[in-house]
C-alpha atoms as a PDB file:
ATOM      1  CA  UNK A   1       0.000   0.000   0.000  1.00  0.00           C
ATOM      2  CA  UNK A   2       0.891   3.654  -1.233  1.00  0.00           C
ATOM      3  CA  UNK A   3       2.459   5.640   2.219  1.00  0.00           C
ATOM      4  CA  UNK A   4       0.192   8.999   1.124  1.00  0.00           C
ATOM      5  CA  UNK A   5       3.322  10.857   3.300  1.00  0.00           C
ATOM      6  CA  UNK A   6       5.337  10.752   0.412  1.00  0.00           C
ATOM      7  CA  UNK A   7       4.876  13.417  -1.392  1.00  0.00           C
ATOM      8  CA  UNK A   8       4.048  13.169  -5.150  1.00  0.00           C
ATOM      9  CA  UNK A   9       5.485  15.654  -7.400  1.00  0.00           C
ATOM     10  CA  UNK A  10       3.438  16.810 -10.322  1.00  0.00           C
ATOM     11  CA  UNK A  11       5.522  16.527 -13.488  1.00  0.00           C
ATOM     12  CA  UNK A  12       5.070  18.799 -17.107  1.00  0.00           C
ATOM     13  CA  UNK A  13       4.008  15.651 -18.990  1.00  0.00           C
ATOM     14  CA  UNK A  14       0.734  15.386 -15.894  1.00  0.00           C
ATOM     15  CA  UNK A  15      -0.602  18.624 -16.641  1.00  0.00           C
ATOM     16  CA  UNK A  16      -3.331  19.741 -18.763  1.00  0.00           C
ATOM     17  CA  UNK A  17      -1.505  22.955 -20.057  1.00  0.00           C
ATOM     18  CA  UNK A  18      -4.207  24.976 -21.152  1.00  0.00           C
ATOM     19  CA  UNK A  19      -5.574  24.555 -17.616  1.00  0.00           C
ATOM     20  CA  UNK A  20      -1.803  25.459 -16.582  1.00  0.00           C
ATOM     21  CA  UNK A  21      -1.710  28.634 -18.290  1.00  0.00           C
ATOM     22  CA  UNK A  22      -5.264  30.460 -17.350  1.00  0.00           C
ATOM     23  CA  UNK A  23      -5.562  29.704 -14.406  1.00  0.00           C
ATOM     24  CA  UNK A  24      -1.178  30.743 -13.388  1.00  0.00           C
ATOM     25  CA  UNK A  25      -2.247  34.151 -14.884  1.00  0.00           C
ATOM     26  CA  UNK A  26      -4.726  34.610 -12.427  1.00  0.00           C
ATOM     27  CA  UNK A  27      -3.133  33.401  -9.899  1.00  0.00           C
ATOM     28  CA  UNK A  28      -0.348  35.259 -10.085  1.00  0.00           C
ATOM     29  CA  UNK A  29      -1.624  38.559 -10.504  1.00  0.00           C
ATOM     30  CA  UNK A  30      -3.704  38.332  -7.377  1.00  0.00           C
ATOM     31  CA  UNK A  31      -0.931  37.790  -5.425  1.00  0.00           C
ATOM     32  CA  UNK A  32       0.857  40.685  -7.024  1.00  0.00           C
ATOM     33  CA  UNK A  33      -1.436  42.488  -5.993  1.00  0.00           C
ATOM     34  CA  UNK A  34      -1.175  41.524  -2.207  1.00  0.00           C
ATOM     35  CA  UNK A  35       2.436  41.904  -1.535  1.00  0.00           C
ATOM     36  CA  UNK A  36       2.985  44.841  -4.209  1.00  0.00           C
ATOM     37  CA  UNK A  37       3.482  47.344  -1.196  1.00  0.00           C
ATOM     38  CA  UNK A  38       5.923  45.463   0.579  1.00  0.00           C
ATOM     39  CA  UNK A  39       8.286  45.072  -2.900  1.00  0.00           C
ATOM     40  CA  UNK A  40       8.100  49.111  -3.038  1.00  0.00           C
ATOM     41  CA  UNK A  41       9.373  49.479   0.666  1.00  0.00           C
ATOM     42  CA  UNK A  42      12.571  46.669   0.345  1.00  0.00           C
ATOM     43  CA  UNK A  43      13.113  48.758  -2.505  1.00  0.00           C
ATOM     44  CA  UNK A  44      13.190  52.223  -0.876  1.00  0.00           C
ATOM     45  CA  UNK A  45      14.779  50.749   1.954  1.00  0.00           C
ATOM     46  CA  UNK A  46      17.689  49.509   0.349  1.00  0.00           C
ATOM     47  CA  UNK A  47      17.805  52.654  -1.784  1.00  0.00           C
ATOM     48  CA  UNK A  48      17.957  55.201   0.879  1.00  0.00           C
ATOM     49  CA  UNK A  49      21.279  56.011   2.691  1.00  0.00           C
ATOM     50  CA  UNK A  50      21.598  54.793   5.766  1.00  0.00           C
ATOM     51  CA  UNK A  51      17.963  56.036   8.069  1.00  0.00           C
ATOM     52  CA  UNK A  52      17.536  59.171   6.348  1.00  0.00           C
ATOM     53  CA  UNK A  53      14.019  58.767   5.987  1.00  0.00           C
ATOM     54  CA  UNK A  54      12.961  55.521   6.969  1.00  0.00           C
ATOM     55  CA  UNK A  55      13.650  53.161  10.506  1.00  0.00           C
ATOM     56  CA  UNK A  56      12.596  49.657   8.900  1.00  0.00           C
ATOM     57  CA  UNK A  57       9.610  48.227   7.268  1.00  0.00           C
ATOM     58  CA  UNK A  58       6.545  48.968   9.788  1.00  0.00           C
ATOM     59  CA  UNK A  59       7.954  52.827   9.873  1.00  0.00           C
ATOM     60  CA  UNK A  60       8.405  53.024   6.338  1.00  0.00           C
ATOM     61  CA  UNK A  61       5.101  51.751   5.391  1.00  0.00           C
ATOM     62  CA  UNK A  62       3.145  54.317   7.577  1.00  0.00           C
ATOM     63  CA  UNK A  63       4.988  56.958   6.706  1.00  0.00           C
ATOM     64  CA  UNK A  64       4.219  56.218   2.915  1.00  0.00           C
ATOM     65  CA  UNK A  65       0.392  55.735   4.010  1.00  0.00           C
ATOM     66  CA  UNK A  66       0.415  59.454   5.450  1.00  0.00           C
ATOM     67  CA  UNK A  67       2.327  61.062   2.731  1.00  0.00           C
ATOM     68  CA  UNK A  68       1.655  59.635  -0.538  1.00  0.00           C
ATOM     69  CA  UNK A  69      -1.946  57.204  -0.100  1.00  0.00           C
ATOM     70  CA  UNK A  70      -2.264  53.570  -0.890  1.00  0.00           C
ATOM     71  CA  UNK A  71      -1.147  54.479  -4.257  1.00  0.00           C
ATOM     72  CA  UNK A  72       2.080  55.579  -2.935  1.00  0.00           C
ATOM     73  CA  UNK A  73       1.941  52.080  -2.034  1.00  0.00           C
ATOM     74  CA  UNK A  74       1.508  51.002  -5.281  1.00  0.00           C
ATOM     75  CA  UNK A  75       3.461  53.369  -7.983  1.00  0.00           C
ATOM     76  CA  UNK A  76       5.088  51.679 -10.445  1.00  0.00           C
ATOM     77  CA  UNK A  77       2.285  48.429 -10.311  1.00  0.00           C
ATOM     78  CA  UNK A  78       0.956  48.787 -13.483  1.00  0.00           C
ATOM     79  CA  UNK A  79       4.489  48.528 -15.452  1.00  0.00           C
ATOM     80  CA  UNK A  80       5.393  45.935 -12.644  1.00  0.00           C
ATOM     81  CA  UNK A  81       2.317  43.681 -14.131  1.00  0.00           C
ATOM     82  CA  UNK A  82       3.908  43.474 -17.564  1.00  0.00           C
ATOM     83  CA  UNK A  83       6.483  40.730 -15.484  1.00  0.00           C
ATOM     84  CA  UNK A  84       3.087  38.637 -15.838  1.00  0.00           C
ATOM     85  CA  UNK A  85       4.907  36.885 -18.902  1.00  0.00           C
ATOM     86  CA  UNK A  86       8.358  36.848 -17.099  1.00  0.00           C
ATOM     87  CA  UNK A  87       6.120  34.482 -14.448  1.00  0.00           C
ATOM     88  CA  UNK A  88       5.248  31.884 -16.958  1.00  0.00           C
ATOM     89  CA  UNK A  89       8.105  31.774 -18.924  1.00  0.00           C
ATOM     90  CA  UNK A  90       9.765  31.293 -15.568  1.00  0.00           C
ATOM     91  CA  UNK A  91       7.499  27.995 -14.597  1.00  0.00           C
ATOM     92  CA  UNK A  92       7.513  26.826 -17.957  1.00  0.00           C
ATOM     93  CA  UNK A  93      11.224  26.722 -18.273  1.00  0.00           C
ATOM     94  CA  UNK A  94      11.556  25.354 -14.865  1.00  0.00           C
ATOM     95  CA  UNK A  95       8.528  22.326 -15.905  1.00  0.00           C
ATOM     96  CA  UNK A  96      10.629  21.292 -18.772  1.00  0.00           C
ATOM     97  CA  UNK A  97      14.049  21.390 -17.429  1.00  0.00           C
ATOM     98  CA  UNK A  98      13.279  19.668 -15.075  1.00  0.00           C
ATOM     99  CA  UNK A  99      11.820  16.834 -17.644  1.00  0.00           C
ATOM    100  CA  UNK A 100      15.110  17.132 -19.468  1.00  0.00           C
ATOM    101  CA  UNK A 101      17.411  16.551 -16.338  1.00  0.00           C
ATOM    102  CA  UNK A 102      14.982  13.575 -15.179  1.00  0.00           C
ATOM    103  CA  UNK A 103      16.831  11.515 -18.073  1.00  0.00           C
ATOM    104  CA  UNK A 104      20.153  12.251 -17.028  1.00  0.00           C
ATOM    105  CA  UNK A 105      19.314  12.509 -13.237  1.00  0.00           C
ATOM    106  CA  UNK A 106      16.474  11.069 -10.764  1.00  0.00           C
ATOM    107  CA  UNK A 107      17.629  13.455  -7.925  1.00  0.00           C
ATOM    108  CA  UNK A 108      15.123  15.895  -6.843  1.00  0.00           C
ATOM    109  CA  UNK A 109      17.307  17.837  -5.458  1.00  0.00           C
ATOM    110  CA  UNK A 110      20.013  18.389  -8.798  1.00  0.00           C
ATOM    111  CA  UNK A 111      16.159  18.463 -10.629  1.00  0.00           C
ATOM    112  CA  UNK A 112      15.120  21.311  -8.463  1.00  0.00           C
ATOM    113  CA  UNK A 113      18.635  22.825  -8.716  1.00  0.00           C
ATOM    114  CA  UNK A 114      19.097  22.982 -12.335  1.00  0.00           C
ATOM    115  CA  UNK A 115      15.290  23.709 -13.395  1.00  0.00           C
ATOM    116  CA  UNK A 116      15.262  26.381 -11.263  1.00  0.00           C
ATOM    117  CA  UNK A 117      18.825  28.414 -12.115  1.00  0.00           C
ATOM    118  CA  UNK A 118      17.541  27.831 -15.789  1.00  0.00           C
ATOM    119  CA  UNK A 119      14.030  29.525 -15.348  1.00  0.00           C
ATOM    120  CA  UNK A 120      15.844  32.682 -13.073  1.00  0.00           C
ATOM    121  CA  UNK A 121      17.947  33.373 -15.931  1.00  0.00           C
ATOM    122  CA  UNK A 122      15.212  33.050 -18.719  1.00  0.00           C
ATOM    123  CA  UNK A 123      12.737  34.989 -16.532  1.00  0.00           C
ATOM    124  CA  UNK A 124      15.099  37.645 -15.543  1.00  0.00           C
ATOM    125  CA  UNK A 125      16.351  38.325 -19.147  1.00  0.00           C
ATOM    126  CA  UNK A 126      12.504  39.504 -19.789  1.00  0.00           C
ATOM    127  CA  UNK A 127      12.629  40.942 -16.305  1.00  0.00           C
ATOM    128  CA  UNK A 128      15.109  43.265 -16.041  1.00  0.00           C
ATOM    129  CA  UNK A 129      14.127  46.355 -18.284  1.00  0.00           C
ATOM    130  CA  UNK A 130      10.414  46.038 -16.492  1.00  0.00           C
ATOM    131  CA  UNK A 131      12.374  46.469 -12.882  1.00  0.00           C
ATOM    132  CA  UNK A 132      14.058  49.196 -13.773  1.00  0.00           C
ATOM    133  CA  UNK A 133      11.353  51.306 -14.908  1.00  0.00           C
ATOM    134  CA  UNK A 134       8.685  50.284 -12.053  1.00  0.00           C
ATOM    135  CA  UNK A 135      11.852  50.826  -9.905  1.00  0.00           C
ATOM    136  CA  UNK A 136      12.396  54.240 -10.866  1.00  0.00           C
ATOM    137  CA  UNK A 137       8.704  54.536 -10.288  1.00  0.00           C
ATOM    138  CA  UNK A 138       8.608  53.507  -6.816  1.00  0.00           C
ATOM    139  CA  UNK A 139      11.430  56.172  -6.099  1.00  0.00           C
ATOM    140  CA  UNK A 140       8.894  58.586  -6.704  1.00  0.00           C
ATOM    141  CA  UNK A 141       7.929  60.721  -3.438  1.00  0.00           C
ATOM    142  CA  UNK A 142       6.730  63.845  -2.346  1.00  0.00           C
ATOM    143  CA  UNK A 143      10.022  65.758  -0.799  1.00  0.00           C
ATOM    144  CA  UNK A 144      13.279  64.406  -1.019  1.00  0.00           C
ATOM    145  CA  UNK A 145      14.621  62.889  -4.324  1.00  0.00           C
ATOM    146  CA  UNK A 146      15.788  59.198  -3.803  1.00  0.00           C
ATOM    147  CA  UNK A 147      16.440  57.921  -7.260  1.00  0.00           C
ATOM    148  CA  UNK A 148      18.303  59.283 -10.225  1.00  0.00           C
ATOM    149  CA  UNK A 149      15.530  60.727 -12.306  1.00  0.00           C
ATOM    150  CA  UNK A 150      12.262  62.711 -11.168  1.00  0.00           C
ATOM    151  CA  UNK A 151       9.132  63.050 -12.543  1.00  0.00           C
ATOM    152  CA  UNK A 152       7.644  66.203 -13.820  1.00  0.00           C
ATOM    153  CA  UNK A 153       4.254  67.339 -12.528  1.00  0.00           C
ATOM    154  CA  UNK A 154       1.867  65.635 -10.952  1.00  0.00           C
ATOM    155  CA  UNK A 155       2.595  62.335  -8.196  1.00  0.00           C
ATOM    156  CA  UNK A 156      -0.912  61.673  -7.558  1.00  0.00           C
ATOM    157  CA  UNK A 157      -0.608  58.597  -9.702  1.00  0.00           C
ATOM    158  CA  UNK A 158      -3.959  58.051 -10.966  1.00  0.00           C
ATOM    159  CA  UNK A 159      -5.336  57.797 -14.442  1.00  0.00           C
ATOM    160  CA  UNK A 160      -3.555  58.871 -17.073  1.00  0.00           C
ATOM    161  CA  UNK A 161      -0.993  60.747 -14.976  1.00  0.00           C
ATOM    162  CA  UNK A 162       0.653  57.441 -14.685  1.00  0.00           C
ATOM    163  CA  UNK A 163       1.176  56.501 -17.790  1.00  0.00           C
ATOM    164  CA  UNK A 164       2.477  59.767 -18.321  1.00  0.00           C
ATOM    165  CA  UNK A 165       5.167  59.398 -15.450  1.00  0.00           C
ATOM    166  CA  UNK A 166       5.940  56.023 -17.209  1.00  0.00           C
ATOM    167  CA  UNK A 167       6.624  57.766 -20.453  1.00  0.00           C
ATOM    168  CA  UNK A 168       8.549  60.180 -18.655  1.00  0.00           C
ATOM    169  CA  UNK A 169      10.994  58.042 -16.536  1.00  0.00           C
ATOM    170  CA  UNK A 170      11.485  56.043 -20.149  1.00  0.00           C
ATOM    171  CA  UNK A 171      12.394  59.272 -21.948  1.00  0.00           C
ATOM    172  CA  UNK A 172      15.271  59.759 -19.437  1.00  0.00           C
ATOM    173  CA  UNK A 173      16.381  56.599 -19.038  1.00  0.00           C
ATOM    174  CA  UNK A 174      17.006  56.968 -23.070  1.00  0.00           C
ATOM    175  CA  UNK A 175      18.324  60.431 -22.946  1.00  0.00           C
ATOM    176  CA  UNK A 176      21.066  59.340 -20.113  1.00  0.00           C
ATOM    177  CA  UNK A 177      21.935  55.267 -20.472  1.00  0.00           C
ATOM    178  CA  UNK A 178      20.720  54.590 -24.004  1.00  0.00           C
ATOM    179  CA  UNK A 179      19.111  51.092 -24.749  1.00  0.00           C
ATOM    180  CA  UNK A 180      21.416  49.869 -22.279  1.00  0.00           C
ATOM    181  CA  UNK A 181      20.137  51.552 -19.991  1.00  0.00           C
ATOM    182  CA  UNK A 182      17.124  49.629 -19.590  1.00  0.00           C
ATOM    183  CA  UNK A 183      19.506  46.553 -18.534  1.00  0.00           C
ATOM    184  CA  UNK A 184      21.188  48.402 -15.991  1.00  0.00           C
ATOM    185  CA  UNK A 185      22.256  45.869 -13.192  1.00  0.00           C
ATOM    186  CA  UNK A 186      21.476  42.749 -15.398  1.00  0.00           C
ATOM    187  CA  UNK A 187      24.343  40.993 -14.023  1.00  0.00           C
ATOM    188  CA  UNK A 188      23.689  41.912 -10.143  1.00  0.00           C
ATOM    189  CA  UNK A 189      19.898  40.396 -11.165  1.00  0.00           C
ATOM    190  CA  UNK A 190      21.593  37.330 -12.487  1.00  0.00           C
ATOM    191  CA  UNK A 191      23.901  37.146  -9.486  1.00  0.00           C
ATOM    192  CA  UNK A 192      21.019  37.743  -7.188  1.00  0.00           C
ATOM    193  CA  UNK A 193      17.895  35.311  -8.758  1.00  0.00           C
ATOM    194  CA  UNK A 194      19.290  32.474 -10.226  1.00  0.00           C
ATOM    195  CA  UNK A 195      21.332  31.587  -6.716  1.00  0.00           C
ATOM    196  CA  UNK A 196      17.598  32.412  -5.194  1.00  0.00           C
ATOM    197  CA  UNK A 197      15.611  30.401  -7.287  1.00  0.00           C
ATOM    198  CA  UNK A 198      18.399  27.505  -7.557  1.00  0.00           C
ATOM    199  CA  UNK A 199      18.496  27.325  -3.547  1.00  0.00           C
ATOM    200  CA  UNK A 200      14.924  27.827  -3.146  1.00  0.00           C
ATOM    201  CA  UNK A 201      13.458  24.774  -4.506  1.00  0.00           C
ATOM    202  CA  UNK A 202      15.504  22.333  -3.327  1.00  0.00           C
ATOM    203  CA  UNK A 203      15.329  23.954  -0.063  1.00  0.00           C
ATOM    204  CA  UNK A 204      11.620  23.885  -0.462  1.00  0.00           C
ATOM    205  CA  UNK A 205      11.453  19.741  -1.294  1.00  0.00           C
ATOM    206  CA  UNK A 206      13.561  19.293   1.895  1.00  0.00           C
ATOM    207  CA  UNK A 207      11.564  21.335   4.088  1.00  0.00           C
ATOM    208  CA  UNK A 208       8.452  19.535   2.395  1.00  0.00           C
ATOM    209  CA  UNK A 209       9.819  15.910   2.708  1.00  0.00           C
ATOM    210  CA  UNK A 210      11.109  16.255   6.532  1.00  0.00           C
ATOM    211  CA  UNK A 211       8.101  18.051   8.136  1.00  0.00           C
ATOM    212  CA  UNK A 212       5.897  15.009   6.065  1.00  0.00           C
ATOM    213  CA  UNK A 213       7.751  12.429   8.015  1.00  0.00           C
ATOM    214  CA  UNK A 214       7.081  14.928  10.946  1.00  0.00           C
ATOM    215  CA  UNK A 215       3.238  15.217  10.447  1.00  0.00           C
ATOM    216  CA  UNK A 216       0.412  12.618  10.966  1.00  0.00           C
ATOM    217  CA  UNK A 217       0.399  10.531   8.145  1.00  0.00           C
ATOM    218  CA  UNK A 218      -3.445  11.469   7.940  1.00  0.00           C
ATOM    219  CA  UNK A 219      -2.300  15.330   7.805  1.00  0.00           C
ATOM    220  CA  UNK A 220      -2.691  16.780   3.802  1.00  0.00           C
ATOM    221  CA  UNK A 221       0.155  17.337   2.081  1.00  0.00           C
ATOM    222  CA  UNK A 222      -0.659  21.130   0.738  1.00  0.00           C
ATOM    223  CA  UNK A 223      -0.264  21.806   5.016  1.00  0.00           C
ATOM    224  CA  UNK A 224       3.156  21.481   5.167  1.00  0.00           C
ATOM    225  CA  UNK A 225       3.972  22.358   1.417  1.00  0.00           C
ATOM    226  CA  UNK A 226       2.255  25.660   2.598  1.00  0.00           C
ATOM    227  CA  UNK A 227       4.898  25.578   5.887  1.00  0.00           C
ATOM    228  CA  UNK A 228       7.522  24.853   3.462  1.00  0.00           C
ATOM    229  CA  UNK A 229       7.531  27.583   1.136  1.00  0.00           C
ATOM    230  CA  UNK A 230       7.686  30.644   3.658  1.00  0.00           C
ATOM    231  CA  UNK A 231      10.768  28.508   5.120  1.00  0.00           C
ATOM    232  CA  UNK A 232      12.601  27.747   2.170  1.00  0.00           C
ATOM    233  CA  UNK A 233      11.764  31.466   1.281  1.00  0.00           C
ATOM    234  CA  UNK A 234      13.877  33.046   4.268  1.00  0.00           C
ATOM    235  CA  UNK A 235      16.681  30.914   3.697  1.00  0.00           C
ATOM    236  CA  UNK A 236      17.248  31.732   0.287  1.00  0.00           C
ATOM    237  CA  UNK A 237      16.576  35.693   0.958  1.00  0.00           C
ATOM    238  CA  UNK A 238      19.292  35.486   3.743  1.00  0.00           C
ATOM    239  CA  UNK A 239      21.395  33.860   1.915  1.00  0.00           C
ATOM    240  CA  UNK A 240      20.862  36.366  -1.369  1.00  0.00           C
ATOM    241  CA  UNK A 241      19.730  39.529   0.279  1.00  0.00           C
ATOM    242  CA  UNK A 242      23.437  41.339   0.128  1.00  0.00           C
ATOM    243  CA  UNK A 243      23.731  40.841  -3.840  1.00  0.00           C
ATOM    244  CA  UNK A 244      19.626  41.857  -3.657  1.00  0.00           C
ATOM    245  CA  UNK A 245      21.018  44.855  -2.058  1.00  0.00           C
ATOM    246  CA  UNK A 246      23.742  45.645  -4.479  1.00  0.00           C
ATOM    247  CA  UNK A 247      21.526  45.148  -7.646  1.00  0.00           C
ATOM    248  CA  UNK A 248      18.787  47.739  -6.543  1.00  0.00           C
ATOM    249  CA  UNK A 249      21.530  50.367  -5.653  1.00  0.00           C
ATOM    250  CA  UNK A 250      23.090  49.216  -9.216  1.00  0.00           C
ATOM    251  CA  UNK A 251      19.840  49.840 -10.907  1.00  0.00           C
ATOM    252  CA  UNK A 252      18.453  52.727  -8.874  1.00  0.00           C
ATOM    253  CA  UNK A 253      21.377  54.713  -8.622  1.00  0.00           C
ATOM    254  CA  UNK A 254      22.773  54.063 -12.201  1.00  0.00           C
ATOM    255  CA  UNK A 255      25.917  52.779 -11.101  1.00  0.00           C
ATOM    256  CA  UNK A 256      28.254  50.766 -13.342  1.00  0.00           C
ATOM    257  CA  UNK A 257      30.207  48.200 -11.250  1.00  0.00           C
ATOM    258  CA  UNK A 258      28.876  45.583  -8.358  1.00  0.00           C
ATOM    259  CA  UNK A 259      32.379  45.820  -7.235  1.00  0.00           C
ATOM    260  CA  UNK A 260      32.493  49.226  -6.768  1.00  0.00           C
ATOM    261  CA  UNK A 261      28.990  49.633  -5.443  1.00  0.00           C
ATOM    262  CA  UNK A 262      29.460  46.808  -2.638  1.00  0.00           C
ATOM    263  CA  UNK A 263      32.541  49.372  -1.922  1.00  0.00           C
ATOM    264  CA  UNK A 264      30.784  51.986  -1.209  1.00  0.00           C
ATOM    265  CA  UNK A 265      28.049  50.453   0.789  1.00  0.00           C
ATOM    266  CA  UNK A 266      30.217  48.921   3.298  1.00  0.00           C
ATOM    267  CA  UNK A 267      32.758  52.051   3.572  1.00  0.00           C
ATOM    268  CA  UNK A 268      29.184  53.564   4.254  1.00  0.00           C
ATOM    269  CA  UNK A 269      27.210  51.322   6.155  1.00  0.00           C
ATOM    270  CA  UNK A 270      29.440  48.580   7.038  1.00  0.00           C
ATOM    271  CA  UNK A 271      28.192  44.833   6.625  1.00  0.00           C
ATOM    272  CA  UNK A 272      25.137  45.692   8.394  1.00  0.00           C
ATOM    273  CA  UNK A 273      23.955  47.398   4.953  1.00  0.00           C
ATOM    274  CA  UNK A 274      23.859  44.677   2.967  1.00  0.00           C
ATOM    275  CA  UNK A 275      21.460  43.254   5.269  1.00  0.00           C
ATOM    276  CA  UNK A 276      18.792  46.155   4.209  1.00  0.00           C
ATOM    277  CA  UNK A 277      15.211  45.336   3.620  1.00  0.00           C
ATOM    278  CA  UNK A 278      15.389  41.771   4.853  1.00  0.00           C
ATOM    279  CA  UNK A 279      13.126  41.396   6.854  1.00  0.00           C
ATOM    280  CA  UNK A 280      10.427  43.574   4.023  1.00  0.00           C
ATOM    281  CA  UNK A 281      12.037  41.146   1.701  1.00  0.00           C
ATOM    282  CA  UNK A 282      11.431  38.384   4.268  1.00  0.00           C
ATOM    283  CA  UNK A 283       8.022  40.100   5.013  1.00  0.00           C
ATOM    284  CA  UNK A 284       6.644  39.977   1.711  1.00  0.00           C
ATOM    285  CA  UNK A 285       7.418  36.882   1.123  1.00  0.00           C
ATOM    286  CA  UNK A 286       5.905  34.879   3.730  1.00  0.00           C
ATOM    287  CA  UNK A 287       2.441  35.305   2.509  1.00  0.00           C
ATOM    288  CA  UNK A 288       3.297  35.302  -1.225  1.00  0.00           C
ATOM    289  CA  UNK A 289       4.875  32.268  -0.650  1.00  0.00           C
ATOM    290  CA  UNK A 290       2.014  30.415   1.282  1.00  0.00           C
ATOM    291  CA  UNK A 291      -0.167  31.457  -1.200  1.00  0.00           C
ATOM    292  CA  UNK A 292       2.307  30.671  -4.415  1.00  0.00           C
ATOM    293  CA  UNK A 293       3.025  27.213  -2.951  1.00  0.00           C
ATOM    294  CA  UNK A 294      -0.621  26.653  -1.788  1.00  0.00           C
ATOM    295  CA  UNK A 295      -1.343  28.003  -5.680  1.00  0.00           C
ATOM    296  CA  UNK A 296       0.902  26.773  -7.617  1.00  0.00           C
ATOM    297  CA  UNK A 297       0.260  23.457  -5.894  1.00  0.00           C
ATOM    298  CA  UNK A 298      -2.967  23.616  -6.217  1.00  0.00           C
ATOM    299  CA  UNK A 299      -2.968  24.813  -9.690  1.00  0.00           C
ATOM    300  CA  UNK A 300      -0.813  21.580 -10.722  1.00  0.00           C
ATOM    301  CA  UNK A 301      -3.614  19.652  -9.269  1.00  0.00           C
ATOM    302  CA  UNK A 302      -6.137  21.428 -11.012  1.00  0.00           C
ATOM    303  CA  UNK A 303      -4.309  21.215 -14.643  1.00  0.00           C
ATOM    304  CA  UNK A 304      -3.817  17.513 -13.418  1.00  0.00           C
ATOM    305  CA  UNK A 305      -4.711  15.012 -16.518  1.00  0.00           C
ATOM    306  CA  UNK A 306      -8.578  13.953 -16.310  1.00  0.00           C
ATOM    307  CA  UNK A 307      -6.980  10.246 -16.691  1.00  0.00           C
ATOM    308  CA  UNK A 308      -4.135  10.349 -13.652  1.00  0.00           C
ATOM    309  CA  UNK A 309      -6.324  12.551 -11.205  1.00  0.00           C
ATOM    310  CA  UNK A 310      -7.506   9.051  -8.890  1.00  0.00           C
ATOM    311  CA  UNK A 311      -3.954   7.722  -8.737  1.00  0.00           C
ATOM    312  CA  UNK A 312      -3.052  10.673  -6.867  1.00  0.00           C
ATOM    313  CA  UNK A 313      -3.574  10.795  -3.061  1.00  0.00           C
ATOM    314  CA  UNK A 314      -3.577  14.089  -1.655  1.00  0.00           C
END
């Protein structure tokens, strides 16, 4: 008899891929939509020198509330959606690497590894140039500057007002970097997401596999897959946050070298900066993460083929 504690893993050739695809899109933009805020602050966080205008993650987000709204909380979200199609190229390319690895390897753990370096760097390539725009976005504030360019006008953010700032922060992105502008800090993203993605998958399996030998064997398996995620979330974003750090400076501020850039923040801030916006980072995604696992889980299930769905115990 089938032990239902071990956990089955829902493979690209299982799915029903038109299923896949609708219902990921959905999915994924409602979550966007949740934890948006929470991606702005990190950002500023990291951004801003030193405490100048924020004290951590709780501060900064009431001080945004007062001063700018909840769309303050939200500027630079609709240019941020466009990474919808980063998202599926991202599990797509991580579905099928993984089928191509499973004939040279049956380890989840080099499956999990490899699939998901591969989709980081496909994902990110598509990424980028929509980060750096919605990142010069989220700079924008009443008072102070904190990024390199500034809006003209109007910060109210509503309506056409900002599609106009979107326009606007594209125009000088051209006028001062060029085309190549708009993959500014391409290889800090690479540095930072593909060592996140490829650590946070097999971290996730592990966490998955031990707490279901942990559990009652009665106990369904999306409970700890759910526990899993937000744990094998924190490790990777402690483990990535100083290059995370780095590659928002690199983008934000326009500089041209990692090297130098990690230079400066530590003659700065000392080793305690690269440790900005962790816990946001950490913050945010907790409940992304419960609800991407519990999703995406849940989504595999859903796209399941009508012919394997009662082999599967859940």
């Amino acid at each position: 008899m089938e032990d239902k504690r071990n956990i089955q893993i829902i493979e690209w050739e299982h799915l029903d891929k038109k299923k896949f695809y609708v219902f990921g899109v959905a999915m994924t933009m409602m979550i966007r939509v949740s934890v948006y805020p929470f991606t702005l602050i990190r950002t500023r966080l990291q951004v801003q020198k030193g405490r100048s205008l924020y004290h951590g993650t709780f501060d900064a987000f009431v001080k945004i509330l007062r001063a700018e709204g909840v769309t303050g909380l939200y500027r630079g979200f609709l240019v941020n959606t466009f990474t919808l199609i980063s998202g599926q190229c991202y599990v797509t390319t991580y579905e099928l690497t993984r089928k191509f690895v499973s004939d040279y390897s049956q380890s989840n753990t080099v499956k999990s590894l490899v699939a998901g370096g591969s989709a980081s760097l496909v994902a990110q390539s598509i990424t980028v140039p929509i980060d750096v725009v919605s990142q010069h976005l989220m700079m924008q504030r009443k008072g102070e500057k904190m990024g390199r360019f500034q809006v003209r006008g109007n910060l109210e953010g509503q309506g056409l007002i900002a599609f106009g700032q979107t326009k606007d922060i594209i125009r000088q992105i051209l006028r001062a970097d060029g085309l190549r502008g708009f993959y500014r800090g391409y290889v800090a993203s690479l540095l930072t997401y593909i060592p996140n993605s490829a650590v946070w998958w097999p971290f996730y399996h592990f966490y998955a596999e031990q707490l279901s030998h942990l559990c009652p064997q009665e106990c369904p398996h999306i409970v700890f897959q759910a526990i899993s995620g937000p744990l094998a979330a924190a490790t990777a974003s402690i483990l990535t946050n100083p290059m995370d750090v780095i590659r928002t400076r690199v983008q934000v501020e326009g500089k041209s070298s990692i090297i130098l850039t990690f230079r400066q923040l530590m003659a700065e801030e000392g080793p305690w900066g690269l440790m900005k916006g962790l816990s946001a980072r950490i913050i945010s995604a907790t409940p992304s993460t419960i609800v991407i696992v519990v999703g995406y889980e849940s989504l595999k299930k859903l796209s399941l083929r009508p012919e394997l769905v009662d082999s599967r115990h859940w």
